[in-house]
C-alpha atoms as a PDB file:
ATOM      1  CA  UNK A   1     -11.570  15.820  34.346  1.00  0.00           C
ATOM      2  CA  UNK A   2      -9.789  12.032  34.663  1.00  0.00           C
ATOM      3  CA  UNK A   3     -12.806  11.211  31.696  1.00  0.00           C
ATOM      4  CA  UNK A   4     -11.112  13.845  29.191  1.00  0.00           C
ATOM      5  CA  UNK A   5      -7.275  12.790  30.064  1.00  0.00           C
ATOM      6  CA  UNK A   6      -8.566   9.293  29.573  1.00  0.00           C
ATOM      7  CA  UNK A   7      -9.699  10.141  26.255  1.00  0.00           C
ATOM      8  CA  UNK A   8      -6.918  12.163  25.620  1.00  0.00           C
ATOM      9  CA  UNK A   9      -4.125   8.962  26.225  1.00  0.00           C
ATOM     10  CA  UNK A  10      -6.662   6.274  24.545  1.00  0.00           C
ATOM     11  CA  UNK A  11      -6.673   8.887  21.099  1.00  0.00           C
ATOM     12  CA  UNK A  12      -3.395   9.246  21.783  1.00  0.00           C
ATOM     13  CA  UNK A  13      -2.473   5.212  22.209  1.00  0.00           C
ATOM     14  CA  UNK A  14      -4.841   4.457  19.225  1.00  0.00           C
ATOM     15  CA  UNK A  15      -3.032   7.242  17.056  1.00  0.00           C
ATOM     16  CA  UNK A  16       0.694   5.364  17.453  1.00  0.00           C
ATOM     17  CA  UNK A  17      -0.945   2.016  17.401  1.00  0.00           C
ATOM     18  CA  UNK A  18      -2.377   3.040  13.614  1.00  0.00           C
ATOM     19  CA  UNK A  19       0.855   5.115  13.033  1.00  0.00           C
ATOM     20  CA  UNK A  20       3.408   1.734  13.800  1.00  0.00           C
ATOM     21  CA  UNK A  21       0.852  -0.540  11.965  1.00  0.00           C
ATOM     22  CA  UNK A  22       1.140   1.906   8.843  1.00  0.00           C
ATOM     23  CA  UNK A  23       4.808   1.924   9.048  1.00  0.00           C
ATOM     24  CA  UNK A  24       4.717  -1.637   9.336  1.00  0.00           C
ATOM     25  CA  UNK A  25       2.581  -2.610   6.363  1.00  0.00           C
ATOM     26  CA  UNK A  26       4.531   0.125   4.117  1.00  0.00           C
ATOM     27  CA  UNK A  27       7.861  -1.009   5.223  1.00  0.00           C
ATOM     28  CA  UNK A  28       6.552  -4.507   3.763  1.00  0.00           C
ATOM     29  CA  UNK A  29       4.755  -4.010   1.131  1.00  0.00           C
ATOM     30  CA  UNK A  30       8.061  -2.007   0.191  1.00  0.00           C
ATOM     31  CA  UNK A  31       9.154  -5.781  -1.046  1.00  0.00           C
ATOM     32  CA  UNK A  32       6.175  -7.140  -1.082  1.00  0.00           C
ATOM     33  CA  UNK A  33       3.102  -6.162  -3.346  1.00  0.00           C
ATOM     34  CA  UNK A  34       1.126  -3.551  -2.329  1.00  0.00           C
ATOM     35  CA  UNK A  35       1.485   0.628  -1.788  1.00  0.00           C
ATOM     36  CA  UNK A  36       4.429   0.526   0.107  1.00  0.00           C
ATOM     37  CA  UNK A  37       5.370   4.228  -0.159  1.00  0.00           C
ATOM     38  CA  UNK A  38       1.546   5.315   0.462  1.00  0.00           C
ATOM     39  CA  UNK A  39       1.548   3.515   3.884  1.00  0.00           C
ATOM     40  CA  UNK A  40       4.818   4.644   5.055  1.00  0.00           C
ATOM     41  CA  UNK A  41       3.921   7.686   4.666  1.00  0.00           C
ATOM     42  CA  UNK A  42       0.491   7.557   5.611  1.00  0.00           C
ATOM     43  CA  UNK A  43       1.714   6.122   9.269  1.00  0.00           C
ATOM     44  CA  UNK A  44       4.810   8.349   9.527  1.00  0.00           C
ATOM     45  CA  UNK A  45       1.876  11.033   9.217  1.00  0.00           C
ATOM     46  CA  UNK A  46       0.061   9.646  12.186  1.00  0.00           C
ATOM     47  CA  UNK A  47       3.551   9.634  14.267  1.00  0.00           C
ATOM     48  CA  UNK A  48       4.061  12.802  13.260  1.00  0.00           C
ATOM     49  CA  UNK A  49       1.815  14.496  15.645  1.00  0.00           C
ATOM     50  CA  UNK A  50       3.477  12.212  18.491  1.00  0.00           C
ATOM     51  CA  UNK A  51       7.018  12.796  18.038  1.00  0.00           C
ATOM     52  CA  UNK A  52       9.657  15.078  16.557  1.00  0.00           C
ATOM     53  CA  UNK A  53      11.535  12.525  14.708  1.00  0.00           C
ATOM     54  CA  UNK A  54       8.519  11.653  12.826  1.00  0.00           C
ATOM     55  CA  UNK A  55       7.980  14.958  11.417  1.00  0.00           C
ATOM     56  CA  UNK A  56      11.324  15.518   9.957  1.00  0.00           C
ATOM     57  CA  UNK A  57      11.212  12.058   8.423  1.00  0.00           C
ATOM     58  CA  UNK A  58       8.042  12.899   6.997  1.00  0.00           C
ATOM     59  CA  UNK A  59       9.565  15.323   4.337  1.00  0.00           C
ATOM     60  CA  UNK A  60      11.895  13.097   2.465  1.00  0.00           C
ATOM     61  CA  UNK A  61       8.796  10.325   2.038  1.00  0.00           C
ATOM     62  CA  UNK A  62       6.377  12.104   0.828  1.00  0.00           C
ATOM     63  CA  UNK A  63       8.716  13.168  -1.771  1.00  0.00           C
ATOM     64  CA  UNK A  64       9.462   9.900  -2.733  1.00  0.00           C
ATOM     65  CA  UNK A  65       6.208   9.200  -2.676  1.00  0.00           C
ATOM     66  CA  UNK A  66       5.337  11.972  -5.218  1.00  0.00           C
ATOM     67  CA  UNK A  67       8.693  11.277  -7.189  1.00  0.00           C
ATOM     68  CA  UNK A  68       7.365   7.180  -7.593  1.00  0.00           C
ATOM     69  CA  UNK A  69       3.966   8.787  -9.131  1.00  0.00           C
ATOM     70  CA  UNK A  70       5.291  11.052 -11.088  1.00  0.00           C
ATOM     71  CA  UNK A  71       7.847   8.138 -12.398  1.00  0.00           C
ATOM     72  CA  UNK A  72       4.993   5.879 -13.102  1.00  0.00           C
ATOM     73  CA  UNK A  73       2.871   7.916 -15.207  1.00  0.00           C
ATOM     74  CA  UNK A  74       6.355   9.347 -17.332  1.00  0.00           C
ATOM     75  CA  UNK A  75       5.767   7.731 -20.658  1.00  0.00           C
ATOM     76  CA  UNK A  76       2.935   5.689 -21.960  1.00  0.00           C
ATOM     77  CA  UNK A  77       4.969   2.473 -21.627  1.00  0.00           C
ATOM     78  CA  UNK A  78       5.290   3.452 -17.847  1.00  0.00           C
ATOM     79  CA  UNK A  79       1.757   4.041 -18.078  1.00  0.00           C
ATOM     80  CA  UNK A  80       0.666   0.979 -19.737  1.00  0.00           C
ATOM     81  CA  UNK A  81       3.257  -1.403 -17.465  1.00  0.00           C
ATOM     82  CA  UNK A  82       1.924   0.248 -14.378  1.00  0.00           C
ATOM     83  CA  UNK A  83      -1.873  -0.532 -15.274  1.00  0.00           C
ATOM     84  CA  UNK A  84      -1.160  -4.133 -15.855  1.00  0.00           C
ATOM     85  CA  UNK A  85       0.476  -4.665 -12.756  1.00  0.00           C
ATOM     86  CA  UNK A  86      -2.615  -2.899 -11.065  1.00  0.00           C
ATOM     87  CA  UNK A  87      -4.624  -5.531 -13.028  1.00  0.00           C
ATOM     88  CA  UNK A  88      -2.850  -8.548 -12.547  1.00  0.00           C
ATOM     89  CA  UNK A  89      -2.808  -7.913  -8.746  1.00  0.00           C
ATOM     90  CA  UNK A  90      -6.259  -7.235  -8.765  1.00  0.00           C
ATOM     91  CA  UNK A  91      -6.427 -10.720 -10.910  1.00  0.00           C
ATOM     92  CA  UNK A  92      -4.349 -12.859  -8.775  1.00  0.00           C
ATOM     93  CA  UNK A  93      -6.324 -12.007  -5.690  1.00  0.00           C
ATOM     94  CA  UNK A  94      -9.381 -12.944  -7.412  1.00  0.00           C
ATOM     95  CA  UNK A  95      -8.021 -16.386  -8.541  1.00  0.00           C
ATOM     96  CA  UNK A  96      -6.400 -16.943  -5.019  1.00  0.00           C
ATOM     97  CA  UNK A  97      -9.679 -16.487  -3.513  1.00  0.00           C
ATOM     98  CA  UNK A  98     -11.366 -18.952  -6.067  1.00  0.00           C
ATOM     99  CA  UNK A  99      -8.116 -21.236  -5.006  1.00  0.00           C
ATOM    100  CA  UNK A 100      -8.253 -23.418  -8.097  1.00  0.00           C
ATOM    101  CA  UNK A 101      -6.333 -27.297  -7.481  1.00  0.00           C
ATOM    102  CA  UNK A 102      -3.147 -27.063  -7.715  1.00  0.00           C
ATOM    103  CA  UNK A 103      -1.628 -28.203 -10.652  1.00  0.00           C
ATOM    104  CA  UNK A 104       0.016 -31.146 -11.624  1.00  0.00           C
ATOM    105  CA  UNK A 105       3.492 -30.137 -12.240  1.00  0.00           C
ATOM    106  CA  UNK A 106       3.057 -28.460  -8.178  1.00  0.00           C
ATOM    107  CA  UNK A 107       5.774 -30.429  -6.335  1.00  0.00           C
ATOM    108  CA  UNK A 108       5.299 -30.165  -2.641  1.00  0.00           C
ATOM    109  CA  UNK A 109       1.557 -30.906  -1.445  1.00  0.00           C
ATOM    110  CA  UNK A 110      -1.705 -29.454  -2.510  1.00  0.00           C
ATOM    111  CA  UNK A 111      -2.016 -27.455   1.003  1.00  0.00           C
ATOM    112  CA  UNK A 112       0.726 -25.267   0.210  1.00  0.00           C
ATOM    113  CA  UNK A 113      -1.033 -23.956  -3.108  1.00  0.00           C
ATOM    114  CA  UNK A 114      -2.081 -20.795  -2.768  1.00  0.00           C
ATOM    115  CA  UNK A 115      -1.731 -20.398   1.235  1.00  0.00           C
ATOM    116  CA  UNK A 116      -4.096 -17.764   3.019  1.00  0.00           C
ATOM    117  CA  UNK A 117      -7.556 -18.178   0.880  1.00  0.00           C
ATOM    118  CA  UNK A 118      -9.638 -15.241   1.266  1.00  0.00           C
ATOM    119  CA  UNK A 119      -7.453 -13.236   3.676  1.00  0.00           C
ATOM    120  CA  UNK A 120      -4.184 -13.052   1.245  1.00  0.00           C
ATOM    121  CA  UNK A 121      -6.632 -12.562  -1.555  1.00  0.00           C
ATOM    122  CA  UNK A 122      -8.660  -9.694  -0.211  1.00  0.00           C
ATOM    123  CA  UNK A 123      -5.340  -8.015   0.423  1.00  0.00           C
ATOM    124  CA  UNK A 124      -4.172  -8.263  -2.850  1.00  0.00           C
ATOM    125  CA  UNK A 125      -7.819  -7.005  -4.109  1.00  0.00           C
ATOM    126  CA  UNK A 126      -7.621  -4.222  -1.869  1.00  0.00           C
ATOM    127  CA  UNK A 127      -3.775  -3.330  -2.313  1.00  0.00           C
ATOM    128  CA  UNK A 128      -4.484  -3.450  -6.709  1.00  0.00           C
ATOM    129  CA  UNK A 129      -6.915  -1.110  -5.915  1.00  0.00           C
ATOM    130  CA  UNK A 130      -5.314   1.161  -4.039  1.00  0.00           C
ATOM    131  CA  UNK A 131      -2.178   1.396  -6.250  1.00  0.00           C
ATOM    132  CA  UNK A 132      -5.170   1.454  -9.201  1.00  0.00           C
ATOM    133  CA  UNK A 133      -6.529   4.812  -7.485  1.00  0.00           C
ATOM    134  CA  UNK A 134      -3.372   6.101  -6.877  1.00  0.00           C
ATOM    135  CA  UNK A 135      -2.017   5.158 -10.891  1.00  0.00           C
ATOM    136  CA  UNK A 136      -5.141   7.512 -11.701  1.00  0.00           C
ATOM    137  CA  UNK A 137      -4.327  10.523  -9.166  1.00  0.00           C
ATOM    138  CA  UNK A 138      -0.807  10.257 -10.399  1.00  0.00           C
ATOM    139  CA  UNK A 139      -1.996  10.251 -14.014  1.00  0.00           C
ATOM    140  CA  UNK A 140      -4.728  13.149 -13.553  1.00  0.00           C
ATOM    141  CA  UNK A 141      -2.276  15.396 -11.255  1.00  0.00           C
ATOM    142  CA  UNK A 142       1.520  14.295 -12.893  1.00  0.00           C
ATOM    143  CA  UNK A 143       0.777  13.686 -16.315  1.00  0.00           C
ATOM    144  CA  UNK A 144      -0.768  16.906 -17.212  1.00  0.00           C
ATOM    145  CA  UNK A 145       1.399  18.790 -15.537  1.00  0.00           C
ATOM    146  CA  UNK A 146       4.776  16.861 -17.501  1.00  0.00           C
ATOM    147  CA  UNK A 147       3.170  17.116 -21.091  1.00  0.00           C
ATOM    148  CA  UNK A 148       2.433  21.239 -20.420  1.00  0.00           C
END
């Protein structure tokens, strides 16, 4: 019986760590690049099943979430603006990686080019190509539905 509660509280620890973590890296990436809305909501999700004031918080992002697709995919231009952003994200992570020298006209010393290496690259891979996968559910489930 103590074997099942202590499965119960370690599922229960691990769902709230996940759940802050989300709501961490979505707050965030709210400034910074990356799916900002996506993770908010994806950890307010995970809180949800914790605590009250989750769920009824849980509402008004996911509709902002939806709203932001919808938004990007609105006109070609959107369309078009939204898909180079998803590839120059992708881009810039693969050049930070690759960490070229820094540059001549760089004022301030050559360690502070492109800080992180591989780490801040992979997350910019890996955040382009989320917001890439979620530029192409927004186009195949928004767009369609706008032009009908």
């Amino acid at each position: 019986m103590v074997q099942v509660r202590g499965g119960k509280t370690a599922k229960s620890v691990a769902l709230q760590a996940a759940g802050w973590l989300l709501v961490a890296v979505g707050v965030a990436a709210l400034v910074l690049p990356g799916p900002g809305l996506l993770a908010l909501f994806a950890g307010l999700a995970l809180l949800a099943t914790q605590y009250e004031w989750a769920r009824r918080r849980l509402e008004p992002v996911k509709e902002a979430a939806l709203r932001a697709a919808a938004t990007s995919v609105a006109s070609p231009v959107r369309l078009v603006v939204s898909a180079a952003g998803v590839a120059g994200m992708v881009a810039l992570g693969v050049v930070w990686g690759v960490r070229p020298d820094a540059p001549a006209w760089w004022p301030i010393g050559d360690q502070w080019w492109m800080p992180g290496g591989w780490g801040t690259a992979v997350s910019l891979i890996v955040s382009g190509v989320i917001a890439g996968a979620t530029l192409v559910y927004s186009y195949l489930n928004f767009r369609e539905a706008r032009e009908a």
